[in-house]
Protein backbone atom coordinates (compact mmCIF):
# COMPACT_ATOMS: atom_id res chain seq x y z
CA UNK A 1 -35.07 12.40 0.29
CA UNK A 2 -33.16 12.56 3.32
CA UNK A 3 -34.87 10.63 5.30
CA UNK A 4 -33.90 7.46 2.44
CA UNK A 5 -30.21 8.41 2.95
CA UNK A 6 -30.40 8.20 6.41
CA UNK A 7 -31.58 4.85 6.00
CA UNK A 8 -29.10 3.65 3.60
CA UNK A 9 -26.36 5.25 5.50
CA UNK A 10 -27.67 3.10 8.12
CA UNK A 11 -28.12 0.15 6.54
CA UNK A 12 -24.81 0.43 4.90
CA UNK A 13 -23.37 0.61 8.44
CA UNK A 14 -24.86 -2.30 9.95
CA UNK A 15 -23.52 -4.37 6.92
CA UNK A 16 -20.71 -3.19 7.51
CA UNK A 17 -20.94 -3.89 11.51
CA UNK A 18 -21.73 -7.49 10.63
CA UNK A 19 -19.28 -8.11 7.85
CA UNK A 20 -16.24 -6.77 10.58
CA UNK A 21 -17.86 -8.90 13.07
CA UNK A 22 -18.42 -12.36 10.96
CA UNK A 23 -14.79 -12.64 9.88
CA UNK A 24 -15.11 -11.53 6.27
CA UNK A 25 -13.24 -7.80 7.44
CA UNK A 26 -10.68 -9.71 8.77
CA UNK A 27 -9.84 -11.67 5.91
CA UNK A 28 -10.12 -8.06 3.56
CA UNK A 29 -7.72 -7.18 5.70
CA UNK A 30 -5.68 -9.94 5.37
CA UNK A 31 -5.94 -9.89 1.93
CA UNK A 32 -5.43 -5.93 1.36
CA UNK A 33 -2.10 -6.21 3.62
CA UNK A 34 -0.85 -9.15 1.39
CA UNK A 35 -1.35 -6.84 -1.70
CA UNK A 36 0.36 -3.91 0.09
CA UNK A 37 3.91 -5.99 0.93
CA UNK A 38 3.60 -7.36 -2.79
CA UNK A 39 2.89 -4.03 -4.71
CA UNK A 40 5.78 -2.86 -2.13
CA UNK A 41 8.31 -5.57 -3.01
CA UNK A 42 7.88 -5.59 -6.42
CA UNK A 43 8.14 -1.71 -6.33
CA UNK A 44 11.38 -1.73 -4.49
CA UNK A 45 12.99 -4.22 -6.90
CA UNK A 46 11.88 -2.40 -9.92
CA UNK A 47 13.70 0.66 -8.27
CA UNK A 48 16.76 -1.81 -7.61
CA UNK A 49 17.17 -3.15 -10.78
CA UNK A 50 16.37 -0.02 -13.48
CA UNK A 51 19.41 1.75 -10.39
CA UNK A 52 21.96 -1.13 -11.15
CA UNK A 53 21.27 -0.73 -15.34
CA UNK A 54 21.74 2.71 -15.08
CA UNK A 55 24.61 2.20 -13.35
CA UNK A 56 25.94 -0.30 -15.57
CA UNK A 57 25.24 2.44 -18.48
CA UNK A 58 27.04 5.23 -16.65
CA UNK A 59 29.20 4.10 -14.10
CA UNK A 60 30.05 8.00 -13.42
CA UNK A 61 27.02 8.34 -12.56
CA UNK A 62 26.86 5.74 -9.82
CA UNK A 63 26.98 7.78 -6.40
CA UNK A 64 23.89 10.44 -7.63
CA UNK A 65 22.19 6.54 -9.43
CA UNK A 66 22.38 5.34 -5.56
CA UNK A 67 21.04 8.44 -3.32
CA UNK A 68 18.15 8.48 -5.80
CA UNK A 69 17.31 4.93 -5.60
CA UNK A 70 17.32 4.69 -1.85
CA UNK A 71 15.40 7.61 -1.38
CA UNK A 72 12.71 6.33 -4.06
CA UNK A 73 13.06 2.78 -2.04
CA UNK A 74 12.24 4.89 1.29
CA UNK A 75 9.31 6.87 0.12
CA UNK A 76 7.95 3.30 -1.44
CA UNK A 77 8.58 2.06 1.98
CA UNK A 78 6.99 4.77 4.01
CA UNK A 79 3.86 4.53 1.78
CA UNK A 80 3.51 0.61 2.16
CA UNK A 81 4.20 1.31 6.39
CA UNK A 82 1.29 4.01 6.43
CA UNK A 83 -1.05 1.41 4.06
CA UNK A 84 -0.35 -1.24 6.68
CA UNK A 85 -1.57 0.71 9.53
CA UNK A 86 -4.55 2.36 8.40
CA UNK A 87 -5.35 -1.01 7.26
CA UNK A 88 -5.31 -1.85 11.27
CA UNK A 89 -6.88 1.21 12.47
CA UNK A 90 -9.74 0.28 10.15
């Protein structure tokens, strides 16, 4: 039994050798990156626009509204930056 998962492990790993190698893990990457700054984006301005309605709804509110939405918009942020570069790395 272990010898067969040795042998998948390795063939899984020369697929994978030749798939980084012909292009195609370059264009996953490509593609994976593209879907990282969209998720991110769209993210950001949901976090935008909910902050300025519940602003509109309680305008006393306004200053504590803000500090939460940035720091929501920065941990969005951070998480995108991190996806990026692993996305390099590997």
């Amino acid at each position: 039994m272990f010898e067969f998962a040795m042998l998948l492990a390795q063939t899984a790993d020369e697929i994978a050798m030749q798939a980084a190698t012909s292009g195609f893990g370059k264009l996953g990457v490509g593609i994976g990156m593209g879907l990282v700054i969209m998720g991110a984006g769209l993210g950001i301005g949901r976090i935008g626009g909910s902050a300025v309605d519940a602003m509109a709804r309680q305008p006393e509110a306004s200053g504590t509204i803000a500090t939460n939405m940035l720091i929501a918009a920065a941990l969005v942020e951070g998480v995108s930056v991190i996806a990026l570069i692993l996305m390099l790395i590997l």
